[in-house]
PDB file of N, CA and C in Angstrom:
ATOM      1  N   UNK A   1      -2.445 -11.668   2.797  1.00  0.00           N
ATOM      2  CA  UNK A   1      -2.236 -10.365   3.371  1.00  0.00           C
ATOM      3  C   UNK A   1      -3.463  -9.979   4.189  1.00  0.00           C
ATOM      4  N   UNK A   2      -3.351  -9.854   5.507  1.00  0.00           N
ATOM      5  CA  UNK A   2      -4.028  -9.244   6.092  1.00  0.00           C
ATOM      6  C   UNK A   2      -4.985  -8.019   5.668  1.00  0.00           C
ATOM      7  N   UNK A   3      -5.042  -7.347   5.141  1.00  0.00           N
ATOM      8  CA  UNK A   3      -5.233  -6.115   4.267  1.00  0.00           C
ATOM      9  C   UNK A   3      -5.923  -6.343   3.514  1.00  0.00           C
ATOM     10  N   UNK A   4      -5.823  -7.273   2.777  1.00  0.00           N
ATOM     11  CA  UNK A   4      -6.486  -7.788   1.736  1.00  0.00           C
ATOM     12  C   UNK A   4      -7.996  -8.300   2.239  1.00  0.00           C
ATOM     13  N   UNK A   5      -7.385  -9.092   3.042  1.00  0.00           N
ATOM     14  CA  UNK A   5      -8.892  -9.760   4.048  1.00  0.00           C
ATOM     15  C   UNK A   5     -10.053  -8.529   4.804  1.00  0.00           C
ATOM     16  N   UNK A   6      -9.042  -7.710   5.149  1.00  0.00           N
ATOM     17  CA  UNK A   6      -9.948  -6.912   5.854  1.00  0.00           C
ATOM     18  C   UNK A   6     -10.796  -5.852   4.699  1.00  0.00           C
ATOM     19  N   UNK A   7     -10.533  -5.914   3.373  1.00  0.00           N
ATOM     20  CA  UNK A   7     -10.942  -4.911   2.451  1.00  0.00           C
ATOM     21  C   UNK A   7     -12.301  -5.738   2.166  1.00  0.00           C
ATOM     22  N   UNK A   8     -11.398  -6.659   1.668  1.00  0.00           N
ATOM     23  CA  UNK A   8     -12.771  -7.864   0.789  1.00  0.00           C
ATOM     24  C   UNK A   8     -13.900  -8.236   2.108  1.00  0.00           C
ATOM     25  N   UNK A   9     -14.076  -8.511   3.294  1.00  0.00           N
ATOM     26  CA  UNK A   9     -14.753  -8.311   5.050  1.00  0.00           C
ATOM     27  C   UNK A   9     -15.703  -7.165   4.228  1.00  0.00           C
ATOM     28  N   UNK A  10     -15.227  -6.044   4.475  1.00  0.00           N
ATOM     29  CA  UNK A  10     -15.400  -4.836   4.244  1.00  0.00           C
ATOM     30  C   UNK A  10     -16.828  -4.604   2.896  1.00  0.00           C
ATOM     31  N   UNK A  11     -16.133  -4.989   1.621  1.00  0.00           N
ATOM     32  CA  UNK A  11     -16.976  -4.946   0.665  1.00  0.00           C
ATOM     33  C   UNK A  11     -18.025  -6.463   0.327  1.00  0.00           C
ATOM     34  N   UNK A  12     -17.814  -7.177   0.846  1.00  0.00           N
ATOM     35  CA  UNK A  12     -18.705  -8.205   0.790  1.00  0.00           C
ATOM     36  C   UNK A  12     -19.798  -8.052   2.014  1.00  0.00           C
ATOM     37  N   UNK A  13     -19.650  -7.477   2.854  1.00  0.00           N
ATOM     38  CA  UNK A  13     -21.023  -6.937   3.507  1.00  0.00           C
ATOM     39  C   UNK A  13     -21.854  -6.056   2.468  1.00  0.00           C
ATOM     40  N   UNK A  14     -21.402  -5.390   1.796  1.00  0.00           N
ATOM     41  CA  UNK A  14     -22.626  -4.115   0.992  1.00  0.00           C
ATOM     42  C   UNK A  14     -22.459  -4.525  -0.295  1.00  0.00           C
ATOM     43  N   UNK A  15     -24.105  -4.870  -0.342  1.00  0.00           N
ATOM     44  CA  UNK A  15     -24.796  -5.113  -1.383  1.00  0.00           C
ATOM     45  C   UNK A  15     -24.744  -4.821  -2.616  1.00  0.00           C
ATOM     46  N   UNK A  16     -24.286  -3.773  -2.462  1.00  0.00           N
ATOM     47  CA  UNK A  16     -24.196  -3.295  -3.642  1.00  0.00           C
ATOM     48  C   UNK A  16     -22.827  -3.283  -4.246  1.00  0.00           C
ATOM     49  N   UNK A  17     -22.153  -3.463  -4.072  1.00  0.00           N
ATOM     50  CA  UNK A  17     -20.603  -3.627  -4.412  1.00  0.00           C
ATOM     51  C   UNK A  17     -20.572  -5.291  -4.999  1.00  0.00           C
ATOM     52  N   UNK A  18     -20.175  -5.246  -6.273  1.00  0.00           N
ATOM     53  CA  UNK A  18     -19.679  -6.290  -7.092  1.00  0.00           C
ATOM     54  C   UNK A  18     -18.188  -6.589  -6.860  1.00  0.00           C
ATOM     55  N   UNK A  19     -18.361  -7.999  -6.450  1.00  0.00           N
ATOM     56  CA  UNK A  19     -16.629  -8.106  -6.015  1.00  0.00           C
ATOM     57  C   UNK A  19     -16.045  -9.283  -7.167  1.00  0.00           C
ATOM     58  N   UNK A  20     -15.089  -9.300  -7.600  1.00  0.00           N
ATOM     59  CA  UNK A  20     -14.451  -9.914  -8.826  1.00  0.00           C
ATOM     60  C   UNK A  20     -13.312 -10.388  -8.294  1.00  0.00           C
ATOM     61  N   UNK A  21     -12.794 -11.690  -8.775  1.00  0.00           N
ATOM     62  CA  UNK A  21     -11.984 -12.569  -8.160  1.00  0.00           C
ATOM     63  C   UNK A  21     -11.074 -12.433  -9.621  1.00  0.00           C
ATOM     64  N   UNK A  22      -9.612 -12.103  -9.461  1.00  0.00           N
ATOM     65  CA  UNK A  22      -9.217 -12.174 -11.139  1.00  0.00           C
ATOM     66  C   UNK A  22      -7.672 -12.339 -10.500  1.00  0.00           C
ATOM     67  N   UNK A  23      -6.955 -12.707 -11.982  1.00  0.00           N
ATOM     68  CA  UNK A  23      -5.963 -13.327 -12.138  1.00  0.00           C
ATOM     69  C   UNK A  23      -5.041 -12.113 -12.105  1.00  0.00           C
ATOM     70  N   UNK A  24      -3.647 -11.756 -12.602  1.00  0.00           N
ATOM     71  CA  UNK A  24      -2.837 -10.458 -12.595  1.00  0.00           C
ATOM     72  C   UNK A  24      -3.696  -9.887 -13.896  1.00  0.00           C
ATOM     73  N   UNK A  25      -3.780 -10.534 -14.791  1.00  0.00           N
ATOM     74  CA  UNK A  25      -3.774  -9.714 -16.404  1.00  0.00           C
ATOM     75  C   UNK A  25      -5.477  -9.626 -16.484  1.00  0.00           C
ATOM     76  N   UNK A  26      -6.107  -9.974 -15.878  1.00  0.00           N
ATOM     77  CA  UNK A  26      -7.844  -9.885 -16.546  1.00  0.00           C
ATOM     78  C   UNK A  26      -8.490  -8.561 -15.646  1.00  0.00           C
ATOM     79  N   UNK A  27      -8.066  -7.532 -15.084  1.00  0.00           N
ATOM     80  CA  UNK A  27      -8.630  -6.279 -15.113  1.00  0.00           C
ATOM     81  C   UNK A  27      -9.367  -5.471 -15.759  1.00  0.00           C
ATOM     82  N   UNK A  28      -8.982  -5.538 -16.957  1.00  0.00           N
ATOM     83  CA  UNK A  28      -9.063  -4.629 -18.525  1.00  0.00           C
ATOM     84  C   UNK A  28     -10.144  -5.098 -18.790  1.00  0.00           C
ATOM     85  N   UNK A  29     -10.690  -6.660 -18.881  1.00  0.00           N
ATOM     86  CA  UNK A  29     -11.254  -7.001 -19.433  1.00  0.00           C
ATOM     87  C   UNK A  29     -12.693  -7.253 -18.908  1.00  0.00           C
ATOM     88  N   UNK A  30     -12.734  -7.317 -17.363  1.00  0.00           N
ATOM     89  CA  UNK A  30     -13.588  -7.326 -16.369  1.00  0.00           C
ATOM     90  C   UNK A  30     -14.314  -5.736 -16.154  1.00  0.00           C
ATOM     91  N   UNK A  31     -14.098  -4.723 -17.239  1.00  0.00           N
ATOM     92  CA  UNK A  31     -14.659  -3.441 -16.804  1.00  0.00           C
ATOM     93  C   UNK A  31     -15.209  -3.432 -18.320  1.00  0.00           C
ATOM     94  N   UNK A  32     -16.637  -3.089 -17.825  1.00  0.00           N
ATOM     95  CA  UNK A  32     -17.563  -3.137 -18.913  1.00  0.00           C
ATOM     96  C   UNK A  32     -16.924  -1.537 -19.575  1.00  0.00           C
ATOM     97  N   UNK A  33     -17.788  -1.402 -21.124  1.00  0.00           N
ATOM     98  CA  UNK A  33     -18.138  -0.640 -22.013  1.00  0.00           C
ATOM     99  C   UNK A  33     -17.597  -0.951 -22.712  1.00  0.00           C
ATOM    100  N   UNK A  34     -18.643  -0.216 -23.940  1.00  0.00           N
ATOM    101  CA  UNK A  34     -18.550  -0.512 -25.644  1.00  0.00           C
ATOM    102  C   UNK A  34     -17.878  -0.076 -26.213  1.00  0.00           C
ATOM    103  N   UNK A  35     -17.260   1.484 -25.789  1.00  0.00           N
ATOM    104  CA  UNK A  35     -16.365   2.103 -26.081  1.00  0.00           C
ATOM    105  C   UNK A  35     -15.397   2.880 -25.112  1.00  0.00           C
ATOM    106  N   UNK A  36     -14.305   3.771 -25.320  1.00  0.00           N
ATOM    107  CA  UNK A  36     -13.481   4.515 -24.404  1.00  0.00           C
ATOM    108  C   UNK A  36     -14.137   4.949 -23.422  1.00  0.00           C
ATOM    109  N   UNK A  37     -15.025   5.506 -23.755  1.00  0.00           N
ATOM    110  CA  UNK A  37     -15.966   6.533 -22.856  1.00  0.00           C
ATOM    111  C   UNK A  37     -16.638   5.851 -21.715  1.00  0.00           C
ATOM    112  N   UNK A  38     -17.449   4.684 -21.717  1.00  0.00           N
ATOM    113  CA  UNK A  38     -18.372   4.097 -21.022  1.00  0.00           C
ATOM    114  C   UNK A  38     -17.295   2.916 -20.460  1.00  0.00           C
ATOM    115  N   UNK A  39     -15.989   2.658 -20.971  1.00  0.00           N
ATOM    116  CA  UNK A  39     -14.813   1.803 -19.783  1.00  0.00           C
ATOM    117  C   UNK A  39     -14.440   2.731 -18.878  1.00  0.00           C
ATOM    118  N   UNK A  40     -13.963   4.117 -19.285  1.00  0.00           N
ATOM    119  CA  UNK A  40     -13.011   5.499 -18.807  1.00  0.00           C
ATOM    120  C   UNK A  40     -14.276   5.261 -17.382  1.00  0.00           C
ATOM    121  N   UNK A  41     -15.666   5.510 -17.760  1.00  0.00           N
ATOM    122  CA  UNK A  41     -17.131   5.674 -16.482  1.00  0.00           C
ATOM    123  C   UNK A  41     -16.781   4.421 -15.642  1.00  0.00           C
ATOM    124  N   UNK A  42     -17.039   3.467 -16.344  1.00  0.00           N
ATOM    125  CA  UNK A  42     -17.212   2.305 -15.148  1.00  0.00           C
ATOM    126  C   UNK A  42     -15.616   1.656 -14.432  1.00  0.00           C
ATOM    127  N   UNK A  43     -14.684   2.407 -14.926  1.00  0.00           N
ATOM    128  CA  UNK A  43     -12.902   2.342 -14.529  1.00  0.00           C
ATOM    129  C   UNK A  43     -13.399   3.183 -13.349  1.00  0.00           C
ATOM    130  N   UNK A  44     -13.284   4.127 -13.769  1.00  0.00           N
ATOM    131  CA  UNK A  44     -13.364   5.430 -12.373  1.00  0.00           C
ATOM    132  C   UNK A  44     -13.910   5.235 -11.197  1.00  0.00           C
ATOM    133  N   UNK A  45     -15.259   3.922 -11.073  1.00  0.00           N
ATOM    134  CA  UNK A  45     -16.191   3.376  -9.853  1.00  0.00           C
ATOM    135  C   UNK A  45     -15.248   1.868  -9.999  1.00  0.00           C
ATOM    136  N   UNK A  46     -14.146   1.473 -10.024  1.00  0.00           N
ATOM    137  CA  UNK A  46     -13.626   0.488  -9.841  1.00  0.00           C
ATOM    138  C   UNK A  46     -12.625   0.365  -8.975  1.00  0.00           C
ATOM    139  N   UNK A  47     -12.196  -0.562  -8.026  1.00  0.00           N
ATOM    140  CA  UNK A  47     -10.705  -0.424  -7.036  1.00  0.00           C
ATOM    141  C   UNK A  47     -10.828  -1.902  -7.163  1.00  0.00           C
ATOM    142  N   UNK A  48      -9.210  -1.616  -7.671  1.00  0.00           N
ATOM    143  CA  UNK A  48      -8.603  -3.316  -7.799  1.00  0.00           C
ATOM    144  C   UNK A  48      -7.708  -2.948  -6.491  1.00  0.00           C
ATOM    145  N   UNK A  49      -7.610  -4.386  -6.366  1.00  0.00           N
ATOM    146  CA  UNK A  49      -6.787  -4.589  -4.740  1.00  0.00           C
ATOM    147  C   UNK A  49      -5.679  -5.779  -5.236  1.00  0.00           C
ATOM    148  N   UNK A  50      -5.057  -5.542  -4.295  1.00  0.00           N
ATOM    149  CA  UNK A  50      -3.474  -6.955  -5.276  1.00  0.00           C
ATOM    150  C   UNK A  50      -2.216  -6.880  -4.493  1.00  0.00           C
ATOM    151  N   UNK A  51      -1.750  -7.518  -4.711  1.00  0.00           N
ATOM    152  CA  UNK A  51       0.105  -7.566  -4.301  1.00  0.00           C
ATOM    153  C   UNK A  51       0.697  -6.740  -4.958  1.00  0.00           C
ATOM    154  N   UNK A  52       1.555  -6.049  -4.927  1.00  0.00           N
ATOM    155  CA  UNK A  52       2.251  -5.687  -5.972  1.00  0.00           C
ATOM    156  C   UNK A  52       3.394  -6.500  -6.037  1.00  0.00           C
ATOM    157  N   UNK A  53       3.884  -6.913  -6.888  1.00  0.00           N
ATOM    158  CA  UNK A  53       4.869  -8.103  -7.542  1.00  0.00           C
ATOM    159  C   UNK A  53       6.426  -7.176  -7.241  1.00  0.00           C
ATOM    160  N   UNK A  54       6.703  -6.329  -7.755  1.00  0.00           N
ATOM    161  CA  UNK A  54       7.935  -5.806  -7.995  1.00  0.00           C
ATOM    162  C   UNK A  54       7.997  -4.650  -7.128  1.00  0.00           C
ATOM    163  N   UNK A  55       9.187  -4.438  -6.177  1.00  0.00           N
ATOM    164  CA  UNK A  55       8.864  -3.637  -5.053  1.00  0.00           C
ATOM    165  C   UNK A  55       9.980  -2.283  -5.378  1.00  0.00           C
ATOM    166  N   UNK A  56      10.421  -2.224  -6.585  1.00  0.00           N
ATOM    167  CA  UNK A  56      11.926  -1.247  -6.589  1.00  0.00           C
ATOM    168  C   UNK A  56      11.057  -0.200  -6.944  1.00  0.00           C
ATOM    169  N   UNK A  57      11.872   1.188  -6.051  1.00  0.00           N
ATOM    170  CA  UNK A  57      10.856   2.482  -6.529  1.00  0.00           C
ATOM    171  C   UNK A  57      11.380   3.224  -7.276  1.00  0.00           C
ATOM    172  N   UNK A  58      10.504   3.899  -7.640  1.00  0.00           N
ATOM    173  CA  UNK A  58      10.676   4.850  -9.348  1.00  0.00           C
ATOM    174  C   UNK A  58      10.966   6.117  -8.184  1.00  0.00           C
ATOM    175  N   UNK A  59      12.006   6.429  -9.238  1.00  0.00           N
ATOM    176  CA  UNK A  59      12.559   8.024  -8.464  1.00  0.00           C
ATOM    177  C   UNK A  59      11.462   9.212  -9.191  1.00  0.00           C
ATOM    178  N   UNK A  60      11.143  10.243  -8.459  1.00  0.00           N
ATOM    179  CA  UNK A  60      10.286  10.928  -8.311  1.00  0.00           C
ATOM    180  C   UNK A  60      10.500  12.830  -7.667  1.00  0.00           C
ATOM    181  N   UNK A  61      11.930  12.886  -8.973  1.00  0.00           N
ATOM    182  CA  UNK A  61      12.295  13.858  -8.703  1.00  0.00           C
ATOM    183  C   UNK A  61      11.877  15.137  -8.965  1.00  0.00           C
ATOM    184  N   UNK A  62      11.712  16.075  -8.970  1.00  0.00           N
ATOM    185  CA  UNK A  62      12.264  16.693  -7.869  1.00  0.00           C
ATOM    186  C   UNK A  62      11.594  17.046  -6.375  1.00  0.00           C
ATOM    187  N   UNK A  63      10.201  16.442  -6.565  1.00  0.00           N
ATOM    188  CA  UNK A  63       9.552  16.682  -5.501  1.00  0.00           C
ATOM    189  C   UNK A  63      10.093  15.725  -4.221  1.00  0.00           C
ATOM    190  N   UNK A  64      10.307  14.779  -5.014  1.00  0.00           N
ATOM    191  CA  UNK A  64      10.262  13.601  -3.355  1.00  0.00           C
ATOM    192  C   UNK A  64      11.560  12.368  -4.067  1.00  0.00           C
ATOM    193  N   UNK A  65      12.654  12.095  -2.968  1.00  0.00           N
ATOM    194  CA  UNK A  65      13.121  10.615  -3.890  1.00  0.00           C
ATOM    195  C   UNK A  65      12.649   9.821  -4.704  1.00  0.00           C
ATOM    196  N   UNK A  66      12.087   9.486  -3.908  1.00  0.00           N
ATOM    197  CA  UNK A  66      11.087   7.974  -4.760  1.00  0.00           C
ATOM    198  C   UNK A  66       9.629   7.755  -4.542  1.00  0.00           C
ATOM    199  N   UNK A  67       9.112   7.216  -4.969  1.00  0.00           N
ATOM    200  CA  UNK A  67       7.160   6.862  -5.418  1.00  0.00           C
ATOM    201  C   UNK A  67       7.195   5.796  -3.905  1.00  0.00           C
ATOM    202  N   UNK A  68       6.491   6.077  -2.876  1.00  0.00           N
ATOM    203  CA  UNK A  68       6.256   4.512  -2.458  1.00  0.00           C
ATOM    204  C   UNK A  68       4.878   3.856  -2.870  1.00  0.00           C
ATOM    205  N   UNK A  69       5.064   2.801  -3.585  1.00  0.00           N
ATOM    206  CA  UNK A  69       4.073   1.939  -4.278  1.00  0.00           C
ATOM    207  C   UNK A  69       3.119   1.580  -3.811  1.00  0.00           C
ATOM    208  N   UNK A  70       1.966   2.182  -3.058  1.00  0.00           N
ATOM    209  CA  UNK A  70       1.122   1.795  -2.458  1.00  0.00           C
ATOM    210  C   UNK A  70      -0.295   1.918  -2.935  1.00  0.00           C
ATOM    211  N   UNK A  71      -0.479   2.945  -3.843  1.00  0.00           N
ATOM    212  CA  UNK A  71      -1.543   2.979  -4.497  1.00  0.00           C
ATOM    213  C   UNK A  71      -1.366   3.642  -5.572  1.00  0.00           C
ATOM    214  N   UNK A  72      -2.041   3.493  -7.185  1.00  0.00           N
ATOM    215  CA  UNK A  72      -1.679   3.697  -8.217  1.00  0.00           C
ATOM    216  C   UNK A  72      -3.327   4.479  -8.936  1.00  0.00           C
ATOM    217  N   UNK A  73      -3.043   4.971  -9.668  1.00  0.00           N
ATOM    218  CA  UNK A  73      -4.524   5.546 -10.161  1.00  0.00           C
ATOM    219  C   UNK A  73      -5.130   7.023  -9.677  1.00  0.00           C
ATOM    220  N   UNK A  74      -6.470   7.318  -9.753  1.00  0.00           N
ATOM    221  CA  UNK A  74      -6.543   8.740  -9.611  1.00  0.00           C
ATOM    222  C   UNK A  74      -8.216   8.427  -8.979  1.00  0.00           C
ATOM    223  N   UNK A  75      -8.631   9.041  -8.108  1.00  0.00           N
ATOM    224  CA  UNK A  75      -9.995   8.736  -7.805  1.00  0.00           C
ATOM    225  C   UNK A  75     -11.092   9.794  -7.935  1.00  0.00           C
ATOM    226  N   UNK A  76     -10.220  10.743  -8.681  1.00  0.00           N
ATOM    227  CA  UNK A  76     -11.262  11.878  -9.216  1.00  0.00           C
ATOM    228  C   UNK A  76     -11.946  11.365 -10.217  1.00  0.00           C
ATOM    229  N   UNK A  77     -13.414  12.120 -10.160  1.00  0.00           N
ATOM    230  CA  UNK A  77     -14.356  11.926 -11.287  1.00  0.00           C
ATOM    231  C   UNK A  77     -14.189  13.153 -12.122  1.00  0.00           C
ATOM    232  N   UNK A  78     -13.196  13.971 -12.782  1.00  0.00           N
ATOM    233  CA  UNK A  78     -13.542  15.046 -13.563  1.00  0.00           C
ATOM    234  C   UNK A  78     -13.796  14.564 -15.394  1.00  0.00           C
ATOM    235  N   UNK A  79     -14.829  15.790 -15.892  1.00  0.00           N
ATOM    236  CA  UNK A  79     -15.123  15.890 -16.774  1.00  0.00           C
ATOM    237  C   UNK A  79     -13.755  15.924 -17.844  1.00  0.00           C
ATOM    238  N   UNK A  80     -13.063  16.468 -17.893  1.00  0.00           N
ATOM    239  CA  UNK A  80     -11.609  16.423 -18.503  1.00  0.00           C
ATOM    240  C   UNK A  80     -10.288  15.954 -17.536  1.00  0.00           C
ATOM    241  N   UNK A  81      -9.608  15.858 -18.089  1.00  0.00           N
ATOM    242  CA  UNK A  81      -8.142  15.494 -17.171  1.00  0.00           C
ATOM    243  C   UNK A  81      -7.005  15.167 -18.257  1.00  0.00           C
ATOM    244  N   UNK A  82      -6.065  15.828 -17.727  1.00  0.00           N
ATOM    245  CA  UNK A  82      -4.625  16.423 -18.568  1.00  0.00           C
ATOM    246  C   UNK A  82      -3.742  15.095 -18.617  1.00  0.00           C
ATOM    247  N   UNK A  83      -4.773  13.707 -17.594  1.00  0.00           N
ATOM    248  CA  UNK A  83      -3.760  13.009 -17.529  1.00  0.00           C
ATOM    249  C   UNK A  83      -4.132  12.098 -18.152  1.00  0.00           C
ATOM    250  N   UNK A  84      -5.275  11.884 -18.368  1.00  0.00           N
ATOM    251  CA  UNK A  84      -6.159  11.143 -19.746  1.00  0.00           C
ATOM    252  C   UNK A  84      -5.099  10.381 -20.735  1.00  0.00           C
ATOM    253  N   UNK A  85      -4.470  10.967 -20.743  1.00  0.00           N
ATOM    254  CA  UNK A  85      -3.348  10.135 -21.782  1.00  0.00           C
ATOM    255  C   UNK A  85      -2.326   9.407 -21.095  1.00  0.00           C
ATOM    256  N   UNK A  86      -2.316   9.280 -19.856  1.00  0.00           N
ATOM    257  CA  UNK A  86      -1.595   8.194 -19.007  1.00  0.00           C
ATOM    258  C   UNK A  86      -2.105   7.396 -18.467  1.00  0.00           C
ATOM    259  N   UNK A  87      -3.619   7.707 -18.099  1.00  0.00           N
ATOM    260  CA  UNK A  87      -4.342   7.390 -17.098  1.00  0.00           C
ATOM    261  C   UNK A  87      -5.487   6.383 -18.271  1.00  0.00           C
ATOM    262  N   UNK A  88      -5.761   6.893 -19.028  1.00  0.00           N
ATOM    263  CA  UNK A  88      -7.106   6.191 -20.043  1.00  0.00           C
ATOM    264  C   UNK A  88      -7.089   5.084 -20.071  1.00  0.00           C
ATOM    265  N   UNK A  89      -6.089   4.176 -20.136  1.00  0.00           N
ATOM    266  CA  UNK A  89      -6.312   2.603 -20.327  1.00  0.00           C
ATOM    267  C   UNK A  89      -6.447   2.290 -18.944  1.00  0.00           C
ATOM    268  N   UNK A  90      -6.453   2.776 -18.000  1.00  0.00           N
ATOM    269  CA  UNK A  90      -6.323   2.508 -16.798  1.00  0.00           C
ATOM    270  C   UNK A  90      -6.729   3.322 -15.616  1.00  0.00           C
ATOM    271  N   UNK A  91      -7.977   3.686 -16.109  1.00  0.00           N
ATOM    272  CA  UNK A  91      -8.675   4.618 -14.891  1.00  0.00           C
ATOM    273  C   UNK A  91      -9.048   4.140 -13.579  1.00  0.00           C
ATOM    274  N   UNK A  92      -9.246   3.046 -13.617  1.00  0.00           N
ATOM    275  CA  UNK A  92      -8.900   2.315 -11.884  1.00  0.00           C
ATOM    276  C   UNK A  92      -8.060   2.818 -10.759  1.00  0.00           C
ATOM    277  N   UNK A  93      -8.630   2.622  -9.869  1.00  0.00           N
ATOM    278  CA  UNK A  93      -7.941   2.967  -8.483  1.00  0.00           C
ATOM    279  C   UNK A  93      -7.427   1.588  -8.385  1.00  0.00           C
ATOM    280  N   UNK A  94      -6.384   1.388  -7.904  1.00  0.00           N
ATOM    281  CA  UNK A  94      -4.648   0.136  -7.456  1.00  0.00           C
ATOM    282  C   UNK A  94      -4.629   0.043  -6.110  1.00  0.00           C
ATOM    283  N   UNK A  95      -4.437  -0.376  -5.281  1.00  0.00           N
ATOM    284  CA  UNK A  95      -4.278  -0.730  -3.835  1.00  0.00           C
ATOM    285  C   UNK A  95      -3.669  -1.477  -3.701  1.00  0.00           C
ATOM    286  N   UNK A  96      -2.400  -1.268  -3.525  1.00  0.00           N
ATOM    287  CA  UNK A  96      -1.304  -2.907  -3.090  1.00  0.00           C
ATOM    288  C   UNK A  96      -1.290  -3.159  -1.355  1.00  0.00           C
ATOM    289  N   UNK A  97      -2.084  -4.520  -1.373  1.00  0.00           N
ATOM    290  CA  UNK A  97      -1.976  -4.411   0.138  1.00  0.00           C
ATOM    291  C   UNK A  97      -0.629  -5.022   0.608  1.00  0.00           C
ATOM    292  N   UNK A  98       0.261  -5.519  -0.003  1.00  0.00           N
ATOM    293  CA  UNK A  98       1.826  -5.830   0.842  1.00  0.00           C
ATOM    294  C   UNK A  98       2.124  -4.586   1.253  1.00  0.00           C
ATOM    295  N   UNK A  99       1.997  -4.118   1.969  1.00  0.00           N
ATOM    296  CA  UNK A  99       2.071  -2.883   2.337  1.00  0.00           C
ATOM    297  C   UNK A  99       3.482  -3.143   3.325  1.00  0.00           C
ATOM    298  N   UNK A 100       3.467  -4.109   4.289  1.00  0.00           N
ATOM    299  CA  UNK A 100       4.783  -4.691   4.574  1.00  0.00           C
ATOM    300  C   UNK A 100       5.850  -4.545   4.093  1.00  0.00           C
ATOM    301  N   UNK A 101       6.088  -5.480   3.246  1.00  0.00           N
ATOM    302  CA  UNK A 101       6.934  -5.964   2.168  1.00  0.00           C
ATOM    303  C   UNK A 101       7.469  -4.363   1.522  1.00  0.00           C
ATOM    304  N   UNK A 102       6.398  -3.442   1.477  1.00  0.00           N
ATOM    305  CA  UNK A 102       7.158  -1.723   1.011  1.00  0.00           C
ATOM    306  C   UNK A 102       7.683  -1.332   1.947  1.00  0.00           C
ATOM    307  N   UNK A 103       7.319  -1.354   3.134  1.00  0.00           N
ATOM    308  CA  UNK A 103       8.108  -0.509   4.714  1.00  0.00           C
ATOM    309  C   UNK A 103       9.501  -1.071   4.660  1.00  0.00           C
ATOM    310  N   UNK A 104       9.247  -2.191   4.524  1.00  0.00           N
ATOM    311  CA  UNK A 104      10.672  -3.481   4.843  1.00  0.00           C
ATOM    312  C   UNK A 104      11.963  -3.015   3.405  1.00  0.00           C
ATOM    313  N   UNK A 105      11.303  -2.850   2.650  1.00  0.00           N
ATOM    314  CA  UNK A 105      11.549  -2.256   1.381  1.00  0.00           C
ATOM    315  C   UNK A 105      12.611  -0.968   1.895  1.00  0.00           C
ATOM    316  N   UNK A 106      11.557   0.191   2.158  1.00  0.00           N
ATOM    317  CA  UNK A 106      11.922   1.411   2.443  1.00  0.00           C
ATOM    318  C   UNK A 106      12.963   1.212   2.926  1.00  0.00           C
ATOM    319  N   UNK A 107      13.260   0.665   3.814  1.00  0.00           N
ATOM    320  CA  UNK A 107      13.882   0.621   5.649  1.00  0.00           C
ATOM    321  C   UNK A 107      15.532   0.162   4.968  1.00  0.00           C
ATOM    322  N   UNK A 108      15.360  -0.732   4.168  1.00  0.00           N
ATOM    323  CA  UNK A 108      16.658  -1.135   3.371  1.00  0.00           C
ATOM    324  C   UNK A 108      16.760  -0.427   2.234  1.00  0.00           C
ATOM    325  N   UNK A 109      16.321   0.407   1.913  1.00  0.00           N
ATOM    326  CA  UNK A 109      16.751   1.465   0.568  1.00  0.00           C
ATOM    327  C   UNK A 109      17.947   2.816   1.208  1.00  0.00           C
TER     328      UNK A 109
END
């Protein structure tokens, strides 16, 4: 994916950005801390980038038909959050770059 290339371009120039090469399932395990608290910190400064595998969208009523799958997660840093209980195992920011493959998606839904 094009997208993909141009992200990883992107973060492999600056130094400071740790870039991680991982499989579908080793996310979880690639984000440090000892406990909830210090994964929840170093989740929140994390963006996984990926395909997304399964392209059918979740209906998303009543505001809008459907979710388009393009990015998953929350990129706020707050001290509390109501969503903590959806979000906690998985405080990462998601980026699916088939971004294609969703338009093409859409277009036939």
């Amino acid at each position: 994916m094009e997208l993909g290339k141009q992200i990883h371009a992107y973060f492999k120039d600056n130094s400071q950005v740790e870039i991680v090469k991982l499989g579908h399932h080793g996310i979880r395990s690639n984000i440090p801390g000892d406990d909830i608290s210090e994964f929840y910190r170093h989740g929140k400064r994390t963006l996984v980038v990926g395909i997304r595998k399964g392209l059918k969208f979740q209906s998303c009523k009543p505001s809008a038909h459907y979710q388009l799958p393009l990015l998953s997660g929350c990129i706020g840093q707050c001290e509390y959050c109501y969503l903590n209980t959806n979000l906690g195992d998985k405080p990462y920011m998601r980026g699916n770059v088939n971004v294609e493959e969703s338009w093409n998606r859409l277009e036939n839904t």
